[in-house]
Protein backbone atom coordinates (compact mmCIF):
# COMPACT_ATOMS: atom_id res chain seq x y z
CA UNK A 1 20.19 -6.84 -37.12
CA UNK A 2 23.41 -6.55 -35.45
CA UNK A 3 23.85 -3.68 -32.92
CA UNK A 4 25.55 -0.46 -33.85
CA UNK A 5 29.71 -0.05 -33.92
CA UNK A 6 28.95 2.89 -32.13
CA UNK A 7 27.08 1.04 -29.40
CA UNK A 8 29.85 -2.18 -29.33
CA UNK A 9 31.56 -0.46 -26.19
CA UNK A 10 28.54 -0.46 -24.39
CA UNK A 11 27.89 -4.23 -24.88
CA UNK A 12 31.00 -4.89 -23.04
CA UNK A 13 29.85 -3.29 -20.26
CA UNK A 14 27.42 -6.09 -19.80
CA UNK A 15 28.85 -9.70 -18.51
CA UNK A 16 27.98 -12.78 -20.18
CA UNK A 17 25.34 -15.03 -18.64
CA UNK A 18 26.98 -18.24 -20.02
CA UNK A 19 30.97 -17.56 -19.88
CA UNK A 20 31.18 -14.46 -17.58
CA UNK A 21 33.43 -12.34 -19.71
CA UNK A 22 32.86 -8.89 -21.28
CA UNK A 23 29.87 -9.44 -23.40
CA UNK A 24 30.71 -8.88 -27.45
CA UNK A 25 28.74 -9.03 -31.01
CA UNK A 26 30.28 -9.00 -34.34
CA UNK A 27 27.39 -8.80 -37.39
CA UNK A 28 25.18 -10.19 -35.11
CA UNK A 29 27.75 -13.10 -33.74
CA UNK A 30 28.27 -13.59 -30.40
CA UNK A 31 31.88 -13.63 -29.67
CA UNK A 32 32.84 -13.77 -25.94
CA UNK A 33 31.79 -17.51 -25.99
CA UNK A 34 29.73 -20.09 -28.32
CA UNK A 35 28.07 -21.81 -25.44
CA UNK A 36 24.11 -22.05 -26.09
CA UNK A 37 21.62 -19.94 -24.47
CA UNK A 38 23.83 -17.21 -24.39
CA UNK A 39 22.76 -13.28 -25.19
CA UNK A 40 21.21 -12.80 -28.77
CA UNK A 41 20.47 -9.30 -30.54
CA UNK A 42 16.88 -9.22 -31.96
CA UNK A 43 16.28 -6.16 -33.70
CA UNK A 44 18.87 -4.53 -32.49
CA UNK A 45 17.60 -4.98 -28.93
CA UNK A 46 20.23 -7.32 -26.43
CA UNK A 47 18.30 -10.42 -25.36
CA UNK A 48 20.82 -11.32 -22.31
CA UNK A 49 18.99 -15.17 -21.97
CA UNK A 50 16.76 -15.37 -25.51
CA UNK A 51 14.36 -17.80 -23.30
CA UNK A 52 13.66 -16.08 -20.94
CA UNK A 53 9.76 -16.12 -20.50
CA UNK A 54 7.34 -15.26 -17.70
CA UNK A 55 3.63 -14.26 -16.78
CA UNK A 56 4.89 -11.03 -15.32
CA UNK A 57 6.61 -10.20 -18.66
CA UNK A 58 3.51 -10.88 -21.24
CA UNK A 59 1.53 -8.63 -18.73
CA UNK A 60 4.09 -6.18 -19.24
CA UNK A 61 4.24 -6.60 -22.77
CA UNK A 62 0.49 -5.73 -23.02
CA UNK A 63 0.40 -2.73 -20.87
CA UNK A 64 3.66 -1.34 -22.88
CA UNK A 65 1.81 1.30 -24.86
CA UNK A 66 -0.34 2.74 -22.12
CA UNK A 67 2.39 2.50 -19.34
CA UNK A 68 2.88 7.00 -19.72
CA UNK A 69 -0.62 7.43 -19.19
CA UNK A 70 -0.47 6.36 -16.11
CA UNK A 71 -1.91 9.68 -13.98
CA UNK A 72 1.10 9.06 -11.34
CA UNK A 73 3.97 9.94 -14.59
CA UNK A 74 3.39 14.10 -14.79
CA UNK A 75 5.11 14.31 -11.57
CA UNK A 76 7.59 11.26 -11.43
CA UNK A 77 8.94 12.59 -15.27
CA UNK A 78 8.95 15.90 -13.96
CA UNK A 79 11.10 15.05 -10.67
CA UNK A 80 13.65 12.71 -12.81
CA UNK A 81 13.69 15.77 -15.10
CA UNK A 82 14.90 17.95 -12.63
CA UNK A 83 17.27 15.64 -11.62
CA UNK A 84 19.11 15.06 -15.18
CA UNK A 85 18.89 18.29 -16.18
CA UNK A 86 21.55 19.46 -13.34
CA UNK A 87 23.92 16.68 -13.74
CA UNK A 88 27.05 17.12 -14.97
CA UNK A 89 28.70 15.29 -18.40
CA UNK A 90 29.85 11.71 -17.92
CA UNK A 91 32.74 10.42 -19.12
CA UNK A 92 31.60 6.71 -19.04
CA UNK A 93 28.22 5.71 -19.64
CA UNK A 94 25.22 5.19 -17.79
CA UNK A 95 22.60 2.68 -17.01
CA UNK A 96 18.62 3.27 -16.93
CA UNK A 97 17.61 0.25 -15.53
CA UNK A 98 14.00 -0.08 -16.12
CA UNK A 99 13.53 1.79 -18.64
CA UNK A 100 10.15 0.99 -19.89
CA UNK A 101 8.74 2.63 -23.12
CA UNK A 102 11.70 5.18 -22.42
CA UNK A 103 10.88 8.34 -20.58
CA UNK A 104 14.01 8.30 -18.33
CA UNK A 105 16.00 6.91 -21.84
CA UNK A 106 15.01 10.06 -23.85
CA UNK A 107 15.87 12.70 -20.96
CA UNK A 108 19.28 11.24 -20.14
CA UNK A 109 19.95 10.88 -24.38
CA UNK A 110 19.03 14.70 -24.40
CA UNK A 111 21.60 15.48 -21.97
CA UNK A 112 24.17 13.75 -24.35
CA UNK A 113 24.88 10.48 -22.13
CA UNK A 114 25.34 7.29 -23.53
CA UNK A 115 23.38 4.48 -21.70
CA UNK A 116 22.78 1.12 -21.57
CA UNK A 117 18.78 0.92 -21.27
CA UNK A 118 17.44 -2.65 -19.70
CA UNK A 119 13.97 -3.38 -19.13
CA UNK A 120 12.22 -6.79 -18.68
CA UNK A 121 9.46 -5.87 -21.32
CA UNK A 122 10.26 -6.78 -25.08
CA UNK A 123 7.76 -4.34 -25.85
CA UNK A 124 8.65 -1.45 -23.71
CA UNK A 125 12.03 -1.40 -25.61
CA UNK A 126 10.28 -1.82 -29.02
CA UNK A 127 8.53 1.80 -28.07
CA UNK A 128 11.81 3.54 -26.55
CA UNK A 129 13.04 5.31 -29.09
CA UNK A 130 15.48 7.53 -27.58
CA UNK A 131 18.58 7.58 -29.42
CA UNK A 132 22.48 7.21 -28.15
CA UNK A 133 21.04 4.38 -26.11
CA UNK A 134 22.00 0.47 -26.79
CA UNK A 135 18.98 -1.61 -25.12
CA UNK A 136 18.48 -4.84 -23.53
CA UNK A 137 16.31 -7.60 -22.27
CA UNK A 138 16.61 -8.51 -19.05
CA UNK A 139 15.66 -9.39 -15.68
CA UNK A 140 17.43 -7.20 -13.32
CA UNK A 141 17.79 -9.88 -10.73
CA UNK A 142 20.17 -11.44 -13.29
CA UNK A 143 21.76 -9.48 -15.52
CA UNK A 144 25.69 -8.33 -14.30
CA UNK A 145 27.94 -5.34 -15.60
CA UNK A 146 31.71 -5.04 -15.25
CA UNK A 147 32.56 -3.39 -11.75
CA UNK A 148 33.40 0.64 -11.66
CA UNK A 149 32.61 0.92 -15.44
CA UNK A 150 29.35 3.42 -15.14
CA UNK A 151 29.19 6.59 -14.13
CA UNK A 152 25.65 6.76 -13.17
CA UNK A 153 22.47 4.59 -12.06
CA UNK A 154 19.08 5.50 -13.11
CA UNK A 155 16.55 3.10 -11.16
CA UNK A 156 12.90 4.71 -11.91
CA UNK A 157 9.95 2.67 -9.72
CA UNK A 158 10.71 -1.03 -10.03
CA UNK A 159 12.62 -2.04 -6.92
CA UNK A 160 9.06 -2.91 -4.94
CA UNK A 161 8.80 -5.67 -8.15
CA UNK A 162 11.71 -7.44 -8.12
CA UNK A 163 11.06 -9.58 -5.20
CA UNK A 164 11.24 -9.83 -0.90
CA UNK A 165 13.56 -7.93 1.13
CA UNK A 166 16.46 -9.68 0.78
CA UNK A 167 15.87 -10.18 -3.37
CA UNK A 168 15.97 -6.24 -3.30
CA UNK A 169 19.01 -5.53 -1.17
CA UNK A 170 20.72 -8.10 -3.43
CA UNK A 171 20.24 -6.77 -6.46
CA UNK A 172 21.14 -3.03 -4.92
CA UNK A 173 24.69 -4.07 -4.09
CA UNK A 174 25.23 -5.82 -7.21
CA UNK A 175 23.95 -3.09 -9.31
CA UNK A 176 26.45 -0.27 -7.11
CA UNK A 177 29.51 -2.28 -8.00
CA UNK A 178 28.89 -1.37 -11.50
CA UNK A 179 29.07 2.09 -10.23
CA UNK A 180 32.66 4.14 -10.66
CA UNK A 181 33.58 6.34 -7.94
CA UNK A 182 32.09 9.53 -7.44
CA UNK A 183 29.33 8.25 -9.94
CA UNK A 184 25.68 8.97 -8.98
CA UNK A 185 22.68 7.76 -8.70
CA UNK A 186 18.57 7.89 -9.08
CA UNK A 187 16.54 5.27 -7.07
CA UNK A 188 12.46 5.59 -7.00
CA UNK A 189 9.91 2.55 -5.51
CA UNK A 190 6.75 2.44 -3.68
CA UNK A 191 6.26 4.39 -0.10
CA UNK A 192 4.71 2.12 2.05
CA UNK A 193 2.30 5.22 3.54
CA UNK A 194 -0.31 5.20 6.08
CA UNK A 195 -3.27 4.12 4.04
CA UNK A 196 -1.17 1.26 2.72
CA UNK A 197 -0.97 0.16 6.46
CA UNK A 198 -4.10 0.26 7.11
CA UNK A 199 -5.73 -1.49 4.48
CA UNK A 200 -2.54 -4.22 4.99
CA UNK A 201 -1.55 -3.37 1.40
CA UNK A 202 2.19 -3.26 1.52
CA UNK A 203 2.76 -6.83 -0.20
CA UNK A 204 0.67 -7.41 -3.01
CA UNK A 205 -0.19 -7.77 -6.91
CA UNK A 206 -1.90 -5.58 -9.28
CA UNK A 207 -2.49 -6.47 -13.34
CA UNK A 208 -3.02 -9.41 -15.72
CA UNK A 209 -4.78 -11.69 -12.35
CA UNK A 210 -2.13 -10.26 -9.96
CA UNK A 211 0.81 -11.65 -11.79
CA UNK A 212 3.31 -8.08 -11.18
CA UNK A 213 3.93 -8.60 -7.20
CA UNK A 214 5.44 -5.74 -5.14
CA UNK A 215 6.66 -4.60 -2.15
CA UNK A 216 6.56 -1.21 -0.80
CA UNK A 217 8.88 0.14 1.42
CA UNK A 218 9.64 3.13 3.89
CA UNK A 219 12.18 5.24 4.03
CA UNK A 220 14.47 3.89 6.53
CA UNK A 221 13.99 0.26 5.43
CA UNK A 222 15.18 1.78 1.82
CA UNK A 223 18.24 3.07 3.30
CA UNK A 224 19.28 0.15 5.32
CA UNK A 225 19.22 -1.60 2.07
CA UNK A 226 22.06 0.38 0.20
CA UNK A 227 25.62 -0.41 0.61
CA UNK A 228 28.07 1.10 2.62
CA UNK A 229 29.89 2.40 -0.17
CA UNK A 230 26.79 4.65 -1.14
CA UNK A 231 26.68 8.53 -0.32
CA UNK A 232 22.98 9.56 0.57
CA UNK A 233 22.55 13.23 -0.60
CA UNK A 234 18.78 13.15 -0.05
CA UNK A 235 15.92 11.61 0.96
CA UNK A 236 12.60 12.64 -0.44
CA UNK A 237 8.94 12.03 -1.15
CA UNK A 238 6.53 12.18 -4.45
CA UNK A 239 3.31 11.68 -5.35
CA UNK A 240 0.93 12.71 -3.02
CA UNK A 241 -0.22 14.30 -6.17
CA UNK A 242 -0.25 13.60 -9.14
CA UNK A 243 0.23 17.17 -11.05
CA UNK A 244 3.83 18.77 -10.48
CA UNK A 245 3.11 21.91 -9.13
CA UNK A 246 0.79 20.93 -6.42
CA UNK A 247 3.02 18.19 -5.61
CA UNK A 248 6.07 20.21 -4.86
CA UNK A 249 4.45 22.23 -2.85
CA UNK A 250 2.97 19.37 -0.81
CA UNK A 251 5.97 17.69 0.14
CA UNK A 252 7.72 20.16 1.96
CA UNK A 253 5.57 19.76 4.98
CA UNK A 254 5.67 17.34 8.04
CA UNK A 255 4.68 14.50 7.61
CA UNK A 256 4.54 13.68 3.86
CA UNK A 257 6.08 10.28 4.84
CA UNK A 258 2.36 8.92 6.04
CA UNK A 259 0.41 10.10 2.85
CA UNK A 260 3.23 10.46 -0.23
CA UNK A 261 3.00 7.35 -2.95
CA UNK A 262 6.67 7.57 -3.73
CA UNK A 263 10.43 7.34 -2.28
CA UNK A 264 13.21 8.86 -4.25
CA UNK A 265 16.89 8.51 -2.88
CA UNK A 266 19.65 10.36 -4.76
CA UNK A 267 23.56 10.30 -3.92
CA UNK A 268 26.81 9.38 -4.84
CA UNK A 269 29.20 6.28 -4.26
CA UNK A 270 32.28 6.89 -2.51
């Protein structure tokens, strides 16, 4: 099935992978290029490289439909809600990078954005069925948008997955140039806290035999990482636990840093 006219603006948002222009579909038909191994639509889902394959994304793929039971999601949705719910109307659209089975997808469509939803799971975006939304597979350490063309970045807990230090820097300056001016932006990952310290579990594995790696991070490390051209608003920490309320209370006092589960950094870009 071929995507949407409606959602045809929002494919040229996304580069090529094989010929580097603006990425566009007619009836299914790729038409920025006819080299092979180019972006495919599947079900009306993007595949930016069709063979792309990995044990990371069949474990993915298999935890899919009990991702949101996860007992750490009642306060991360209820943070990002918070967040949405005070933004003003974009003018351009945004990207939700990571979506997953689309919790962050459905609050942003509710708000009346339009956004480009990218997620390295096949089956995530088989579940998200939030609407306005035009969604592809990809890895985010390859996919590329046109520069200034968004006017916000959702990035929901998957930076401590996408590699080392440098893969994750990398991948944060890349994904700002899509950015306009003045556009803002969501960014959640792992806090490396005290217990994670002490037990020497900052760089490690969890699921399927250990094949989704991480990397946590702390605060300042996180900051270093974004690009000069990035306006820091604030700086704060989740999940020490895991139900709203008492989590909101929690992390207003000293030292939250050592025993919180989660970074989020908010802002704008210059």
């Amino acid at each position: 099935m071929s995507v949407s006219f409606e959602a045809s603006h929002l494919t040229q948002l996304i580069l090529c992978p094989t010929c580097g222009n603006r990425l566009r579909f007619n009836a299914g038909t790729r038409l920025c290029c006819d080299k092979p191994h180019g972006a495919t639509i599947h079900n009306d889902i993007i595949r930016y490289r069709p063979d792309i394959s990995s044990q990371e994304m069949a474990t993915r793929d298999l935890q899919a439909e009990g991702y949101l039971r996860h007992t750490k999601f009642p306060t991360q949705i209820d943070r990002m809600r918070r967040f949405i719910t005070q933004l003003p109307r974009a003018t351009r659209p945004v990207l939700d990078l990571g979506c997953g089975p689309g919790p962050t997808t459905q609050l942003l469509s509710e708000k009346g954005f339009d956004i480009i939803a990218v997620d390295f799971s096949m089956r995530s975006l088989e579940l998200n069925k939030a609407k306005s939304a035009l969604f592809v597979q990809a890895d985010l350490n390859d996919i590329r948008f046109v520069k200034d063309s968004v006017d916000g970045l959702m990035m929901a807990d998957f930076l401590q997955h996408l590699g080392g230090l440098e893969v994750q820097q990398g991948f944060l300056h890349r994904t700002f140039e899509a950015l306009a001016s003045g556009g803002w932006f969501f960014l959640s990952c792992m806090n490396a806290n005290l217990k994670n310290w002490l037990r020497r579990d900052i760089d490690g594995s969890f699921g399927g035999s250990g094949r989704i790696r991480y990397l946590r991070l702390t605060p300042a490390r996180l900051l270093k990482m974004l690009p000069s051209s990035v306006q820091v608003e604030s700086v704060r920490l989740m999940n020490i636990f895991h139900q709203p309320f008492l989590d909101k209370i929690a992390v207003r006092f000293p030292l939250t840093r050592f025993v919180a589960r989660m970074i989020v950094v908010t802002g704008r870009k210059f």
